[in-house]
C-alpha atoms as a PDB file:
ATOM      1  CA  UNK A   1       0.000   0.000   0.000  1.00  0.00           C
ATOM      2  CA  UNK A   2       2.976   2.607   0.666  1.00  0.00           C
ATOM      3  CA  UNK A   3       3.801   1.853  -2.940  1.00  0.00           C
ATOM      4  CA  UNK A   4       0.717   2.739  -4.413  1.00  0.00           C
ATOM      5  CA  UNK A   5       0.952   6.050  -2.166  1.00  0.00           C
ATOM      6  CA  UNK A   6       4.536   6.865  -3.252  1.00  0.00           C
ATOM      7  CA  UNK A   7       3.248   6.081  -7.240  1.00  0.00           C
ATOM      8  CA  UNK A   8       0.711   8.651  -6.941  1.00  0.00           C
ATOM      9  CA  UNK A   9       2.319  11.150  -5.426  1.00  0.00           C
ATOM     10  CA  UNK A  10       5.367  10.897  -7.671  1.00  0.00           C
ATOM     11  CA  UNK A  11       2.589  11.161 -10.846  1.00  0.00           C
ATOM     12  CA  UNK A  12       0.998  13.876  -8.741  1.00  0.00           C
ATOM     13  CA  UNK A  13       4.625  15.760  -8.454  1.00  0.00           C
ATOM     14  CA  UNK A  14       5.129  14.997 -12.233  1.00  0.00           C
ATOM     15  CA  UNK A  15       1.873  16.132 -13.418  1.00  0.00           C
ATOM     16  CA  UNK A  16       2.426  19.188 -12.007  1.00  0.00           C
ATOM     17  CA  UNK A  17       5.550  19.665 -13.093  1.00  0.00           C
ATOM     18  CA  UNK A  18       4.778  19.198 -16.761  1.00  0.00           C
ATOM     19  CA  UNK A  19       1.676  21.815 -16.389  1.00  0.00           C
ATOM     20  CA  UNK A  20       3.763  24.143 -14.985  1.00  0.00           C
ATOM     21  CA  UNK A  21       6.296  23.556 -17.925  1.00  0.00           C
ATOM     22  CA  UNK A  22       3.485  24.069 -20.616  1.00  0.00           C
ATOM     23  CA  UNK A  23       2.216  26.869 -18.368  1.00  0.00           C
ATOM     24  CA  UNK A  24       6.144  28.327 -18.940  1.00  0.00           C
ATOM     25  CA  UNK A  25       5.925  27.354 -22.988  1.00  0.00           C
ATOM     26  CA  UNK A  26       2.890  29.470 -23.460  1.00  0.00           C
ATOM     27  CA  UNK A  27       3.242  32.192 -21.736  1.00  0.00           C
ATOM     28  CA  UNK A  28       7.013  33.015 -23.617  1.00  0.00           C
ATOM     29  CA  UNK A  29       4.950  32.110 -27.053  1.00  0.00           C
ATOM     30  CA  UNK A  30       2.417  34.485 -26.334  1.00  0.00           C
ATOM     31  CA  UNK A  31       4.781  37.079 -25.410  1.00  0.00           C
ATOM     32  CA  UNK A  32       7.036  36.323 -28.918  1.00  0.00           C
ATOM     33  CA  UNK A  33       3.703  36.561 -30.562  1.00  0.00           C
ATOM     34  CA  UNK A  34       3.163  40.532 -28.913  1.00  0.00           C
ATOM     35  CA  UNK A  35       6.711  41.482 -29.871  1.00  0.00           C
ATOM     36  CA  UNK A  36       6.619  40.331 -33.522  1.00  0.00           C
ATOM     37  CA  UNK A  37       3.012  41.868 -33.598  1.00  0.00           C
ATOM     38  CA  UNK A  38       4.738  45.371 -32.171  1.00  0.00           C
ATOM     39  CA  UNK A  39       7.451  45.104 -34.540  1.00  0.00           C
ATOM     40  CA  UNK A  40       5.041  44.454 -37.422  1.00  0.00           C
ATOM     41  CA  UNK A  41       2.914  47.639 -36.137  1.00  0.00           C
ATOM     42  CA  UNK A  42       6.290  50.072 -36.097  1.00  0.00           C
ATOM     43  CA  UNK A  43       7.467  48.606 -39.635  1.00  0.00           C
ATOM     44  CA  UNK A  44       4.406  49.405 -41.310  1.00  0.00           C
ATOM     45  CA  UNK A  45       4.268  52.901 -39.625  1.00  0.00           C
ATOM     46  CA  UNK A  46       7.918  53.431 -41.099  1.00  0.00           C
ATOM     47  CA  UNK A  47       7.183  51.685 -44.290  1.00  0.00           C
ATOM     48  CA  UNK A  48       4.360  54.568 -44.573  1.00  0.00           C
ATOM     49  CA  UNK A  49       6.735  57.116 -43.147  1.00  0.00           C
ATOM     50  CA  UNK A  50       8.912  56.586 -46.149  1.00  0.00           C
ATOM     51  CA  UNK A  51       6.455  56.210 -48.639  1.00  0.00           C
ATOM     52  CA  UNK A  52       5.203  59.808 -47.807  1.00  0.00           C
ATOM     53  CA  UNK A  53       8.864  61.450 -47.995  1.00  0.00           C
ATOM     54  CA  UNK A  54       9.536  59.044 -51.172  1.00  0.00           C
ATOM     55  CA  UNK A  55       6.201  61.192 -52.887  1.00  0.00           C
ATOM     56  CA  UNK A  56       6.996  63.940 -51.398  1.00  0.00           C
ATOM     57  CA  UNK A  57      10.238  64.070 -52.625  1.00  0.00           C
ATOM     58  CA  UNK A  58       9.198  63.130 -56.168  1.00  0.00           C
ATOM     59  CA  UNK A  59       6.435  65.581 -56.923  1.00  0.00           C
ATOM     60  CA  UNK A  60       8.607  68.520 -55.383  1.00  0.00           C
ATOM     61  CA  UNK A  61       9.813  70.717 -57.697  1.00  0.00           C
ATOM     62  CA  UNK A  62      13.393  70.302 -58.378  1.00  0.00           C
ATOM     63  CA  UNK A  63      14.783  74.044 -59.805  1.00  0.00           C
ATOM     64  CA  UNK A  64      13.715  77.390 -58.546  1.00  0.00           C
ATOM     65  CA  UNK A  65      12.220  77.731 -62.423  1.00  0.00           C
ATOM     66  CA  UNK A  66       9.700  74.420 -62.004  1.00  0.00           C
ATOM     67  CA  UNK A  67       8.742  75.888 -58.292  1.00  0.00           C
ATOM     68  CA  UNK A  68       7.581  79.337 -60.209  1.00  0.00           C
ATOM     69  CA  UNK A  69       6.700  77.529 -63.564  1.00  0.00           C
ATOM     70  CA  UNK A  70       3.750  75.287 -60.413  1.00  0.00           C
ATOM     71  CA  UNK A  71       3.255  78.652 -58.540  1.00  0.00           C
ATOM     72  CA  UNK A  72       2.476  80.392 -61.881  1.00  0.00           C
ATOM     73  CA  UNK A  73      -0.058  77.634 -63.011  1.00  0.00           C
ATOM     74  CA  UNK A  74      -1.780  77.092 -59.794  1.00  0.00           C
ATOM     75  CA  UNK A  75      -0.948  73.399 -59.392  1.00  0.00           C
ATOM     76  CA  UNK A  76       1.153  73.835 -55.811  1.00  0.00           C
ATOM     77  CA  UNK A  77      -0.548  71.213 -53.567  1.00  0.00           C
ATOM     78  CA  UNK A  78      -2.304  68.930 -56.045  1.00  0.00           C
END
């Protein structure tokens, strides 16, 4: 009988232990799965960040002579 007592409460101490492993294992893959979310939120706010100064940048007039030639037609801001 002090066999079958020992048995369970070595599968008791085991059973525990491996819950509070998967307990450990989910809690780290949640938190990976935050961070790469985060990171995917502040790329895509760069990404768009660039995009912007990429237009920008390529609809802006280049010479003094374009900036008047836009001014002069009426077509700054379109």
């Amino acid at each position: 009988m002090m066999y079958l007592y020992a048995g369970l409460g070595v599968a008791f101490i085991a059973a525990l232990t491996l819950f509070g492993w998967v307990l450990y294992r989910a809690g780290r893959n949640a938190a990976r799965v935050l961070s790469e979310q985060q990171s995917v939120t502040e790329a895509n706010a760069q990404n768009a960040t660039l995009s912007r100064m990429n237009k920008a940048a390529s609809t802006a007039p280049q010479t003094d002579d374009e900036l008047m030639a836009k001014l002069r037609d009426g077509k700054e801001g379109q």
